[in-house]
C-alpha atoms as a PDB file:
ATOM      1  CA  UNK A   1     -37.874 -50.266   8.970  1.00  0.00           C
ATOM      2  CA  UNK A   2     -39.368 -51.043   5.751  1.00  0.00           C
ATOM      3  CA  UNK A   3     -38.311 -48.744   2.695  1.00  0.00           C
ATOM      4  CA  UNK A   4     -42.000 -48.445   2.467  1.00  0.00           C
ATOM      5  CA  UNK A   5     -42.924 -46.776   5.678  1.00  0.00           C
ATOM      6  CA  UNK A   6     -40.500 -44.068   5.630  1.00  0.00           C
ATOM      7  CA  UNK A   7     -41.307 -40.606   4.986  1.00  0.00           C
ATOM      8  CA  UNK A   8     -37.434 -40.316   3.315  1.00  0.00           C
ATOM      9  CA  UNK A   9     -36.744 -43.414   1.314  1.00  0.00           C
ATOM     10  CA  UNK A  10     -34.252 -43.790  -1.059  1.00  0.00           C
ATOM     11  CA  UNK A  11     -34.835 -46.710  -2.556  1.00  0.00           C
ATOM     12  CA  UNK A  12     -38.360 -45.559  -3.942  1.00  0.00           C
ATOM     13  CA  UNK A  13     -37.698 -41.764  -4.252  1.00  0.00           C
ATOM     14  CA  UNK A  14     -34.198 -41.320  -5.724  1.00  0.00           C
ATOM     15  CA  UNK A  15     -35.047 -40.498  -9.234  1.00  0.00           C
ATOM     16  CA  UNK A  16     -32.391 -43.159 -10.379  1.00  0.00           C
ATOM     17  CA  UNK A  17     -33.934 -45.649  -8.588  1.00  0.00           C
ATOM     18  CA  UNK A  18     -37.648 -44.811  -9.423  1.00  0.00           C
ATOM     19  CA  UNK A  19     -36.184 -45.433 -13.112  1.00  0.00           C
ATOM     20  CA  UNK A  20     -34.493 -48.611 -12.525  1.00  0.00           C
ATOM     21  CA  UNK A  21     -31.511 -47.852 -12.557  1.00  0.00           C
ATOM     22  CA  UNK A  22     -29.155 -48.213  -9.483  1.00  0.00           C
ATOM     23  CA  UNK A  23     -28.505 -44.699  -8.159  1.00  0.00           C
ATOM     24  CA  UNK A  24     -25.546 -43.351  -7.752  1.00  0.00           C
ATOM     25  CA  UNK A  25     -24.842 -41.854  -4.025  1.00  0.00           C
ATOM     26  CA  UNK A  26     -25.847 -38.810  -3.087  1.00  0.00           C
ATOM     27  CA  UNK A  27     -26.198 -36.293  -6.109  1.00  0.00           C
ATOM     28  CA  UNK A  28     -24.148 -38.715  -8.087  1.00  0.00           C
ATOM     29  CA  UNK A  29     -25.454 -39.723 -11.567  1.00  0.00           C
ATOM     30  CA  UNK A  30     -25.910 -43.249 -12.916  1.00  0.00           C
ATOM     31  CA  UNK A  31     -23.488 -42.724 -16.366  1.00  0.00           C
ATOM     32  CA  UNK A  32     -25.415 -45.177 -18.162  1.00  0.00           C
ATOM     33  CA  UNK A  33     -28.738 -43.679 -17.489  1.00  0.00           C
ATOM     34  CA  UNK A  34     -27.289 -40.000 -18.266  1.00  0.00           C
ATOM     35  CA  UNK A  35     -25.715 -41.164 -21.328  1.00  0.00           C
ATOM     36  CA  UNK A  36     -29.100 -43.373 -22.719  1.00  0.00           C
ATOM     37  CA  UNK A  37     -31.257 -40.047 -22.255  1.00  0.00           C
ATOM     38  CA  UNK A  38     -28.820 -38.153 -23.821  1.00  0.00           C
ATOM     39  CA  UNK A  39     -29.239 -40.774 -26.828  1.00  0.00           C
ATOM     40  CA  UNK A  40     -32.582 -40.390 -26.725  1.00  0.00           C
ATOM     41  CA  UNK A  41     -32.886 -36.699 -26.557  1.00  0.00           C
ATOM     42  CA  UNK A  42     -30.642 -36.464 -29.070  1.00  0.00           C
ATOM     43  CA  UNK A  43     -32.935 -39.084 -31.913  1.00  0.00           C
ATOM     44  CA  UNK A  44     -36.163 -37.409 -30.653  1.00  0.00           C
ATOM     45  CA  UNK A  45     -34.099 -33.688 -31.817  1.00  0.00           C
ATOM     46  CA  UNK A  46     -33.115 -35.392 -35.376  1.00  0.00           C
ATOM     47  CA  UNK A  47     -36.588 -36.667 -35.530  1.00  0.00           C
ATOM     48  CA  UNK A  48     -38.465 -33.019 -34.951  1.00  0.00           C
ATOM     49  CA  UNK A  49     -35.937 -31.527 -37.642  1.00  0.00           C
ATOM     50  CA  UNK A  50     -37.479 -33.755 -40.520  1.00  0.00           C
ATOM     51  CA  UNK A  51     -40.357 -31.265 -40.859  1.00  0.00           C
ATOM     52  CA  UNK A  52     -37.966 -28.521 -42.013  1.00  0.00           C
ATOM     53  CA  UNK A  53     -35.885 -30.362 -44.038  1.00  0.00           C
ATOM     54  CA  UNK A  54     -34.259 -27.674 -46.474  1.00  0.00           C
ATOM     55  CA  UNK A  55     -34.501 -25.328 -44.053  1.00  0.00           C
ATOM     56  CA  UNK A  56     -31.194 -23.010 -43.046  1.00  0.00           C
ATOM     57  CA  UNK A  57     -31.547 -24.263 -38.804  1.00  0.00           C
ATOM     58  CA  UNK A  58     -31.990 -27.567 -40.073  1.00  0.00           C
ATOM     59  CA  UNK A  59     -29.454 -27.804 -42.194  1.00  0.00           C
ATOM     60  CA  UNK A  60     -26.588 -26.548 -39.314  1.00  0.00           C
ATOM     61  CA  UNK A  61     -27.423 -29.185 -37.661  1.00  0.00           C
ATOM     62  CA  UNK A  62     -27.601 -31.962 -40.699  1.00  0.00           C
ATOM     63  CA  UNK A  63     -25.615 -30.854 -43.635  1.00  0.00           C
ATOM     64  CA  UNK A  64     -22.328 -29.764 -41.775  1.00  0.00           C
ATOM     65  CA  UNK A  65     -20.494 -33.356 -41.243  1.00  0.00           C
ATOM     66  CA  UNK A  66     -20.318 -35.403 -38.732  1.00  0.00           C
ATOM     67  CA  UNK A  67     -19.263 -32.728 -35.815  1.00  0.00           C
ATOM     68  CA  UNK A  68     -22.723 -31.181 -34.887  1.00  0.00           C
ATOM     69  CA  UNK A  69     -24.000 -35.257 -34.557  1.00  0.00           C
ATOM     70  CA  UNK A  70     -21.408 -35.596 -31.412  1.00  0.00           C
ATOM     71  CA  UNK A  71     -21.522 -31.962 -30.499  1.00  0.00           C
ATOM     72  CA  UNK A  72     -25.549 -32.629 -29.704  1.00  0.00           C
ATOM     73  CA  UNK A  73     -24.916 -35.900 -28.244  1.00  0.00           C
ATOM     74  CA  UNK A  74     -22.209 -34.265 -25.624  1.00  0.00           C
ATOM     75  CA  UNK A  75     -25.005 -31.301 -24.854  1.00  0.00           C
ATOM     76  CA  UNK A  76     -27.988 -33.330 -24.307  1.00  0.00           C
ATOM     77  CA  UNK A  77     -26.100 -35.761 -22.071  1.00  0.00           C
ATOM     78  CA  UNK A  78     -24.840 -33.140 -20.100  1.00  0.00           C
ATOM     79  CA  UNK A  79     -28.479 -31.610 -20.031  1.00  0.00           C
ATOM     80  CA  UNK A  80     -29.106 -35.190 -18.755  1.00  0.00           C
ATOM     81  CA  UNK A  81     -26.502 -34.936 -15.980  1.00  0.00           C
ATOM     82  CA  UNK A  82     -27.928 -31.773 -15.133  1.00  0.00           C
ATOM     83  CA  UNK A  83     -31.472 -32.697 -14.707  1.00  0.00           C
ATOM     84  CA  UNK A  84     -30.616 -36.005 -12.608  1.00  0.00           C
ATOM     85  CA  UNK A  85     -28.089 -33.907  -9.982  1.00  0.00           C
ATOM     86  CA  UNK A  86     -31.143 -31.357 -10.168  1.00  0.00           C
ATOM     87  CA  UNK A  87     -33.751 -33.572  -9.150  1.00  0.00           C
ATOM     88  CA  UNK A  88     -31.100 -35.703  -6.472  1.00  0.00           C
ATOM     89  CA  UNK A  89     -30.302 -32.465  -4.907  1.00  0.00           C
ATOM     90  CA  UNK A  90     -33.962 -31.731  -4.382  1.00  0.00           C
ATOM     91  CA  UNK A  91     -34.289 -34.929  -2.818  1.00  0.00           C
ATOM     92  CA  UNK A  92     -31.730 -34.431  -0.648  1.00  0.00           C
ATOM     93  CA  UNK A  93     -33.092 -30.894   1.008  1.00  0.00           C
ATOM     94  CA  UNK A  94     -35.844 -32.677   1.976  1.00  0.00           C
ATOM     95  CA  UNK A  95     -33.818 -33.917   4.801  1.00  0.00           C
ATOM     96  CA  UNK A  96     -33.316 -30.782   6.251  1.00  0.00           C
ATOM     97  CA  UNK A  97     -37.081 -30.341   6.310  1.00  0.00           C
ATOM     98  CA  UNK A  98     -36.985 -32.802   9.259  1.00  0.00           C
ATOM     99  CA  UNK A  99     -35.651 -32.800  13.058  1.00  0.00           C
ATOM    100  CA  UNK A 100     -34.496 -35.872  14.500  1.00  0.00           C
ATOM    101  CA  UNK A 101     -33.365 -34.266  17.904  1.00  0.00           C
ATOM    102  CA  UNK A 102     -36.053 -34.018  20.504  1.00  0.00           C
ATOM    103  CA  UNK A 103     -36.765 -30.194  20.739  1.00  0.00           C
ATOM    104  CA  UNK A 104     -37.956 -30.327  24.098  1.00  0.00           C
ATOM    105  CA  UNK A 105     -35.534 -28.053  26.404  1.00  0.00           C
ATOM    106  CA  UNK A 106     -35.052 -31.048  28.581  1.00  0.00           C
ATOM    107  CA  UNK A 107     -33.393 -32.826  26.092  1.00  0.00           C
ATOM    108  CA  UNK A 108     -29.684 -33.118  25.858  1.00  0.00           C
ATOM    109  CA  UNK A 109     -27.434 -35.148  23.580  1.00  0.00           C
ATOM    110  CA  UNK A 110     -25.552 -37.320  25.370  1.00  0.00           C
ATOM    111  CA  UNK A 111     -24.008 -41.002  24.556  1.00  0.00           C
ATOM    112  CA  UNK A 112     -27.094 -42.464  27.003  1.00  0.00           C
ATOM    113  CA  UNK A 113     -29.520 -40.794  24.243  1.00  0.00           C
ATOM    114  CA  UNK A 114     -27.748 -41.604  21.169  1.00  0.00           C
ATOM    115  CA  UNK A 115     -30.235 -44.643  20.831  1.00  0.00           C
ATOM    116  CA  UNK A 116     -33.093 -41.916  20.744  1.00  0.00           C
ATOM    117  CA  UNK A 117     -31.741 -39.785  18.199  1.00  0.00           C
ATOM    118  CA  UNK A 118     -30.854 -42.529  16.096  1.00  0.00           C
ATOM    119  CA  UNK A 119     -34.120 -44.384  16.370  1.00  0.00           C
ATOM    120  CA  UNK A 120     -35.811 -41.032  15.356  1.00  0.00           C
ATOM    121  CA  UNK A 121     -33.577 -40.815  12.290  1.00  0.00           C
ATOM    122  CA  UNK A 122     -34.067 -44.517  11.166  1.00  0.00           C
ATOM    123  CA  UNK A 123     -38.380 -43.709  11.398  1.00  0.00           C
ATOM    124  CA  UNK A 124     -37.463 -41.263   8.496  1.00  0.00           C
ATOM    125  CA  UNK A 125     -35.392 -43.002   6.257  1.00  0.00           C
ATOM    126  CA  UNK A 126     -34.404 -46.160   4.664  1.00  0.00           C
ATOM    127  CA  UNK A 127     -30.828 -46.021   5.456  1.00  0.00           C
ATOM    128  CA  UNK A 128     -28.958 -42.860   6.753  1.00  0.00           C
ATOM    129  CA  UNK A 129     -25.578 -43.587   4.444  1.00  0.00           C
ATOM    130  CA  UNK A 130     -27.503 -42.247   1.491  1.00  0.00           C
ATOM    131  CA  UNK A 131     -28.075 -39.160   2.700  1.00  0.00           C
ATOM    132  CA  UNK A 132     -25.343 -36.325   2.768  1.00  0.00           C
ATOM    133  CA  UNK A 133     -27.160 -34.604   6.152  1.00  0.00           C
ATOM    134  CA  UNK A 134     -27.885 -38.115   8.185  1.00  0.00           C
ATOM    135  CA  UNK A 135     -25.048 -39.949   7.227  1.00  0.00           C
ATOM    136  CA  UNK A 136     -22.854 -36.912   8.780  1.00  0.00           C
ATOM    137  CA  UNK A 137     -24.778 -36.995  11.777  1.00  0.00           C
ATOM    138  CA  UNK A 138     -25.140 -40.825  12.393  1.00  0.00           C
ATOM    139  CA  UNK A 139     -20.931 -41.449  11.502  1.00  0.00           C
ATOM    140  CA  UNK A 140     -20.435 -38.410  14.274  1.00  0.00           C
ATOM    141  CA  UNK A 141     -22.988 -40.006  17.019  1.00  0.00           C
ATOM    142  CA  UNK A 142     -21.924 -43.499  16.581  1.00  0.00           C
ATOM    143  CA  UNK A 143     -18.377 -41.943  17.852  1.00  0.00           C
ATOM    144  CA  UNK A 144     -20.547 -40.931  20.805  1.00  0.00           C
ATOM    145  CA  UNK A 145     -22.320 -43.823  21.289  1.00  0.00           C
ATOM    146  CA  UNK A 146     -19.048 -46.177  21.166  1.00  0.00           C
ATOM    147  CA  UNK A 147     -16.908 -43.627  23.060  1.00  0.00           C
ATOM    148  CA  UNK A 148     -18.540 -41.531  25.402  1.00  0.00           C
ATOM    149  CA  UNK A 149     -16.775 -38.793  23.937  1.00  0.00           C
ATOM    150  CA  UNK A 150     -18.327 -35.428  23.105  1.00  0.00           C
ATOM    151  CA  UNK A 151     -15.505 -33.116  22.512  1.00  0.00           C
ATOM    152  CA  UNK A 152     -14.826 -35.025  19.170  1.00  0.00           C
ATOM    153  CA  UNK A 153     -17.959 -35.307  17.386  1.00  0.00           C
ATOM    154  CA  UNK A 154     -17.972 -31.265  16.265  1.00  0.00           C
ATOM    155  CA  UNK A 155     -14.316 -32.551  14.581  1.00  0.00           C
ATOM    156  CA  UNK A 156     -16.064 -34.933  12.856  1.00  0.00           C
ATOM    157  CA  UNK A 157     -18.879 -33.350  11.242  1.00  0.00           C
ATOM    158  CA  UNK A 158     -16.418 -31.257  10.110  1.00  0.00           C
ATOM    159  CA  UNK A 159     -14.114 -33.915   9.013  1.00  0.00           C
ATOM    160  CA  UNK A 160     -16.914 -35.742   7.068  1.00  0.00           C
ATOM    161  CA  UNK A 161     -18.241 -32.330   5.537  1.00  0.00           C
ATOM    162  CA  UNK A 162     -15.172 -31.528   4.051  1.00  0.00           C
ATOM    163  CA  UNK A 163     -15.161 -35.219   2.683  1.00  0.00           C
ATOM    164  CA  UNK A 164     -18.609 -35.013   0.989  1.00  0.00           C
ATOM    165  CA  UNK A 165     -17.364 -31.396   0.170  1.00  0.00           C
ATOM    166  CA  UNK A 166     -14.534 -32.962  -2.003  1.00  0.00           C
ATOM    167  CA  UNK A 167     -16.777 -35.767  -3.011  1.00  0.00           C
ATOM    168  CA  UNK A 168     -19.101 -33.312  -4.764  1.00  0.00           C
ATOM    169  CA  UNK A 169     -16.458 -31.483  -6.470  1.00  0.00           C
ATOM    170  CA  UNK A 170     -14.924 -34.547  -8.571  1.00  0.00           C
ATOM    171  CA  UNK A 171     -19.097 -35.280  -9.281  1.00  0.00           C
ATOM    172  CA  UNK A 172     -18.972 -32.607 -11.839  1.00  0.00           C
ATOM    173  CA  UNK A 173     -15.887 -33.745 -13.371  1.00  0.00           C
ATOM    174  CA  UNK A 174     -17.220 -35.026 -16.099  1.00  0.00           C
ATOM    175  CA  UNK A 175     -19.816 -32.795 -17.133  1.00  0.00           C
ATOM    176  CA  UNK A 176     -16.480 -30.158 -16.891  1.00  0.00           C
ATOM    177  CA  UNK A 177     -14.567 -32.397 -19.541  1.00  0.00           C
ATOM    178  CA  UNK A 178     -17.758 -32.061 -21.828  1.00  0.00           C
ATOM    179  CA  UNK A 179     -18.173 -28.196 -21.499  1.00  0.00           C
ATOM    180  CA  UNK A 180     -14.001 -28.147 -22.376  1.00  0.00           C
ATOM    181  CA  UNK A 181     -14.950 -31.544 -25.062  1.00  0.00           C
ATOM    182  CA  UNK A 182     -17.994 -29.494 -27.171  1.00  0.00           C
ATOM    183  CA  UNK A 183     -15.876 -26.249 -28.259  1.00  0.00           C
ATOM    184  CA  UNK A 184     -12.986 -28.437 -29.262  1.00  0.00           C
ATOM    185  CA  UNK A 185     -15.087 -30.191 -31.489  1.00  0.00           C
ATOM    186  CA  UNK A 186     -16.638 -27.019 -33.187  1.00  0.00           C
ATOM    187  CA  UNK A 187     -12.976 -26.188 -33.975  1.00  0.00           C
ATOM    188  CA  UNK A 188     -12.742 -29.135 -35.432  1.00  0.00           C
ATOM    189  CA  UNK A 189     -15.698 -28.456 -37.539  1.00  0.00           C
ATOM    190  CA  UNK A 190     -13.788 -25.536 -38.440  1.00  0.00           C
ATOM    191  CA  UNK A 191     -10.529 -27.276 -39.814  1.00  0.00           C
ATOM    192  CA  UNK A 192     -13.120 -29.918 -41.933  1.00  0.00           C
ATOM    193  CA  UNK A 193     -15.076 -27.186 -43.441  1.00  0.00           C
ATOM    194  CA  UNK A 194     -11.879 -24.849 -44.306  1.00  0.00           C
ATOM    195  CA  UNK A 195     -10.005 -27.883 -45.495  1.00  0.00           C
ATOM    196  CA  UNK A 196     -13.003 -28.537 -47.774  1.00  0.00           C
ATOM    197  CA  UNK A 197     -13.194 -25.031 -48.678  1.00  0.00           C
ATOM    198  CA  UNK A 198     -10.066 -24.077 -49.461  1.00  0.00           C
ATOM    199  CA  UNK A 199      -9.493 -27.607 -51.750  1.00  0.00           C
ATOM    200  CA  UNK A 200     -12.744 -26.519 -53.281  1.00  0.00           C
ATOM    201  CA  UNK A 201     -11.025 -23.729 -54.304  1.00  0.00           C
ATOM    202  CA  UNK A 202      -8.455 -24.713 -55.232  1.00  0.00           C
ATOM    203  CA  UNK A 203     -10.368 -27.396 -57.552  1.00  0.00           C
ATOM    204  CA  UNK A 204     -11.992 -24.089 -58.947  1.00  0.00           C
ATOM    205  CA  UNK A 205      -9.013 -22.226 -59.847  1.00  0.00           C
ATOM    206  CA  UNK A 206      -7.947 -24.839 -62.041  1.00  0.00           C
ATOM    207  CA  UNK A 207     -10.789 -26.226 -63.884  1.00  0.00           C
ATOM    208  CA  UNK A 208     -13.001 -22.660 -64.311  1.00  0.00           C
ATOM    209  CA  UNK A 209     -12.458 -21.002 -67.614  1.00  0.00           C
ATOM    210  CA  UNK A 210     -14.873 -17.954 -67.424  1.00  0.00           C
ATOM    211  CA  UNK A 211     -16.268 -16.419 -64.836  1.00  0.00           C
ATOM    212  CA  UNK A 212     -20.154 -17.628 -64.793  1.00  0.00           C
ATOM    213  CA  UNK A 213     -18.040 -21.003 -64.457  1.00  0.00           C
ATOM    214  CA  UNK A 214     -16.004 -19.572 -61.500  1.00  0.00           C
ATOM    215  CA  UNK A 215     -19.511 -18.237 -59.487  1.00  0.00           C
ATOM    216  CA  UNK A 216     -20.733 -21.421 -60.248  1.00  0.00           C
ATOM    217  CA  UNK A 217     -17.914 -23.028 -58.951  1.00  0.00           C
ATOM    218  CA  UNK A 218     -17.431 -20.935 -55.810  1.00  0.00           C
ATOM    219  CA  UNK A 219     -21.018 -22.008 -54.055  1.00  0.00           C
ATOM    220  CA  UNK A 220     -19.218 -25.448 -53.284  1.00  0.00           C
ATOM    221  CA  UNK A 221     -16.192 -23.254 -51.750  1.00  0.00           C
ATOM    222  CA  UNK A 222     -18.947 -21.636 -49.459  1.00  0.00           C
ATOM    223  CA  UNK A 223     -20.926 -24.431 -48.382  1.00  0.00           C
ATOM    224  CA  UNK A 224     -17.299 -25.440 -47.005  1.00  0.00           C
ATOM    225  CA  UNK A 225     -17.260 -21.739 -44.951  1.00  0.00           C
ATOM    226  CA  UNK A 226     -20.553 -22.148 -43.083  1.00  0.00           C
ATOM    227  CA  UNK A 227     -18.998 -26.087 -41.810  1.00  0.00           C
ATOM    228  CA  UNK A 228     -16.543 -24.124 -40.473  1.00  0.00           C
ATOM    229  CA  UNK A 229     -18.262 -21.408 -39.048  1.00  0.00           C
ATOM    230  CA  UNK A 230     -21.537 -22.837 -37.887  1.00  0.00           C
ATOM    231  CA  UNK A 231     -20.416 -25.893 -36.268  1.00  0.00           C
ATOM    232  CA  UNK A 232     -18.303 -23.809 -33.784  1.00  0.00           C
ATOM    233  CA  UNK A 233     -21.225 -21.417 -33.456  1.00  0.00           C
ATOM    234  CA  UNK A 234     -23.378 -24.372 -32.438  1.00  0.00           C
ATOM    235  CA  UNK A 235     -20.459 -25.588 -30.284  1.00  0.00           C
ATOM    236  CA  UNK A 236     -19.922 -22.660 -28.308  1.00  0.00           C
ATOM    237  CA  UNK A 237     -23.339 -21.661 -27.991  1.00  0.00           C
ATOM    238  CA  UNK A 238     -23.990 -25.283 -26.575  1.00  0.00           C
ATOM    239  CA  UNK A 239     -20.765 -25.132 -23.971  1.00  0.00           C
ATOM    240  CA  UNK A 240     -21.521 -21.450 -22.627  1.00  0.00           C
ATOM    241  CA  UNK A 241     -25.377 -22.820 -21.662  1.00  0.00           C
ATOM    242  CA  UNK A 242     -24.011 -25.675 -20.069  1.00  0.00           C
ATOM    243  CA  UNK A 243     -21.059 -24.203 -18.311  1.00  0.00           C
ATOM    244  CA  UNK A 244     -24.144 -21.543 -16.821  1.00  0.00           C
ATOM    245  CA  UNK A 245     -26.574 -24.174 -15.485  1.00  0.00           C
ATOM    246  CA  UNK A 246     -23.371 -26.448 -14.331  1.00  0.00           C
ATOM    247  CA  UNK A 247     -22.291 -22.929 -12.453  1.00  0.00           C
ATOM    248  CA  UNK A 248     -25.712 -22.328 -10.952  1.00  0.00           C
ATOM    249  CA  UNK A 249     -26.303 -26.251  -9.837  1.00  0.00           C
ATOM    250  CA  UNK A 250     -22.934 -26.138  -8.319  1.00  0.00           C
ATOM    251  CA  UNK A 251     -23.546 -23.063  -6.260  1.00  0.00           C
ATOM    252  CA  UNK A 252     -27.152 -24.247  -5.191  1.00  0.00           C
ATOM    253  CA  UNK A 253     -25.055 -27.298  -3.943  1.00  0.00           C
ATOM    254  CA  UNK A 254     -22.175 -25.563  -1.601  1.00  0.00           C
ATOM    255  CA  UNK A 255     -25.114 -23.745  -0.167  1.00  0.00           C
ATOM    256  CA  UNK A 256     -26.909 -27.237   0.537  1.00  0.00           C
ATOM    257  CA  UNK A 257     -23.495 -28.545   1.961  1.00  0.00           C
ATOM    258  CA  UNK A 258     -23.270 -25.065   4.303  1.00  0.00           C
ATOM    259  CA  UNK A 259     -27.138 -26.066   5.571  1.00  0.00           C
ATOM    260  CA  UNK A 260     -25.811 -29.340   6.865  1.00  0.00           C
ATOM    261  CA  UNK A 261     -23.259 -28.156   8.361  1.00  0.00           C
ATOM    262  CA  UNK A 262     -25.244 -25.426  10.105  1.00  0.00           C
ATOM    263  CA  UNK A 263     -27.914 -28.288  10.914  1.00  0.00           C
ATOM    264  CA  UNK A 264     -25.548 -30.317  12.416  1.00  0.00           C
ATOM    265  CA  UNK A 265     -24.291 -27.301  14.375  1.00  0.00           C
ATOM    266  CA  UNK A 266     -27.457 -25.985  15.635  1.00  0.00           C
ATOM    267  CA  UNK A 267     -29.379 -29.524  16.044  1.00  0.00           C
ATOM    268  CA  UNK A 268     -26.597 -31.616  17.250  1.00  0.00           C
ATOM    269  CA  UNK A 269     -23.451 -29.841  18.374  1.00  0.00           C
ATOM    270  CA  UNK A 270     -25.503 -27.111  20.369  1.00  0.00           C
ATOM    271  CA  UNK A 271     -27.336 -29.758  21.989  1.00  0.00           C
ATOM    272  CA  UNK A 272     -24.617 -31.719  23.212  1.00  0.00           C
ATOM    273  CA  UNK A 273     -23.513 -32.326  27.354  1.00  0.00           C
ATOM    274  CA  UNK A 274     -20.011 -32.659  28.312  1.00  0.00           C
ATOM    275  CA  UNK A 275     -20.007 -36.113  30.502  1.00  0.00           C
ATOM    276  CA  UNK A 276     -18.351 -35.643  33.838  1.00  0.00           C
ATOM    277  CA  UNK A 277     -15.653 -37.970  33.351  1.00  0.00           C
ATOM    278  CA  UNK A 278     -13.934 -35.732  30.747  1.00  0.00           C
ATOM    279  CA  UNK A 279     -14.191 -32.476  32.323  1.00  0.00           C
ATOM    280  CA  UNK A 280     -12.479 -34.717  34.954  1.00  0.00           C
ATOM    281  CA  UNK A 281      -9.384 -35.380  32.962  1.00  0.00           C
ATOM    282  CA  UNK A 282      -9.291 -32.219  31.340  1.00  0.00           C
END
């Protein structure tokens, strides 16, 4: 069926896609997309800080090296990952919305009315692979279909969920590496601005000769102390807000993964009949 005249398809409502960019499967993000909004969420903040140039907030973000420049980059990419796997998950529940089993009593699943069931799932979307719910259910009733066999397709709906389970864990690898990426480069903003502050210093011990000389001095020593200590607030700060939403899209994502696996319980395992030739060999 035409991508068009689906109520589910994915090749005009993945939010990847709808941007032109290929999308990656599932709740998978496109790394080049991420990583160009990032970019560009990270110009547009540089741009809105112009107004209060000479201002303290502005300066912690401009007048403290180059750290905070790749600390922002790393958190509005990852804000960029987060939005995309937001917005893919969403898309994906919408599956569940849907029943592609007949729920008339008379009904049972069987390998003669596989052909229904899959015809009723290929009138909702595009193509069942790029979906986490049908793709489970079509790889587990094309075993039925080609086999005959019931008694394995609850094995392999769980078989496949714990695949897509595993799949979804490495997604988030590498907004993990960035939460563990943006601290270590506050405290690296912290060795800069001590190593500039203590040579300061030490640049001021030797060439002061009165004290009005020394106070003078010593503001140079300071601006030193807040790179050290402001870069690895604004690092922290970023990585605990990230590691949050990363911890609250995960777990919104295992309970999406346990609602497939109770749909395809309720909607395809429940409704299956044993065919007479294997209770014979059993």
């Amino acid at each position: 069926m035409n991508a068009a005249d689906v109520p589910l398809s994915w090749a005009r409502r993945d939010p990847e896609q709808r941007l032109g960019f290929r999308g990656g499967r599932y709740t998978r993000v496109n790394n080049l997309l991420s990583f160009l909004m990032g970019a560009l969420a990270t110009v547009l903040f540089y741009v809105a800080l112009i107004p209060l140039e000479g201002a303290h907030f502005a300066a912690m973000f401009t007048e403290r090296g180059p750290t905070p420049y790749c600390i922002l980059l790393l958190t509005f990419w990852s804000l960029a990952i987060l939005w995309l796997k937001s917005r893919k998950l969403a898309f994906q529940r919408r599956a569940l919305k849907y029943q592609i089993v007949p729920e008339s009593h008379e009904f049972v699943l069987s390998s003669a009315t596989v052909e229904d069931v899959l015809h009723n799932m290929y009138a909702l979307v595009d193509d069942p692979r790029h979906f986490v719910l049908f793709n489970r259910i079509a790889i587990a009733l094309s075993n039925l279909r080609n086999l005959g066999r019931v008694s394995d397709v609850d094995d392999i709906l769980r078989s496949q969920a714990s695949h897509e389970e595993s799949a979804m864990e490495t997604s988030y690898s590498v907004l993990q590496g960035f939460v563990w990426a943006i601290p270590v480069l506050g405290f690296i903003g912290t060795v800069l601005g001590l190593s500039e502050a203590i040579g300061g210093f030490g640049n001021v011990l030797g060439a002061a000769t009165d004290i009005s000389e020394l106070s003078s001095a010593l503001r140079v020593v300071t601006a030193g102390l807040n790179t050290a200590f402001e870069t690895t607030l604004v690092a922290l700060v970023a990585a605990l807000a990230i590691h949050m939403m990363l911890t609250f899209l995960k777990k919104s994502e295992e309970e999406f993964m346990d609602a497939c696996s109770d749909y395809g319980v309720r909607h395809v395992v429940g409704r299956l009949r044993v065919m007479p030739f294997e209770t014979a060999t059993d």
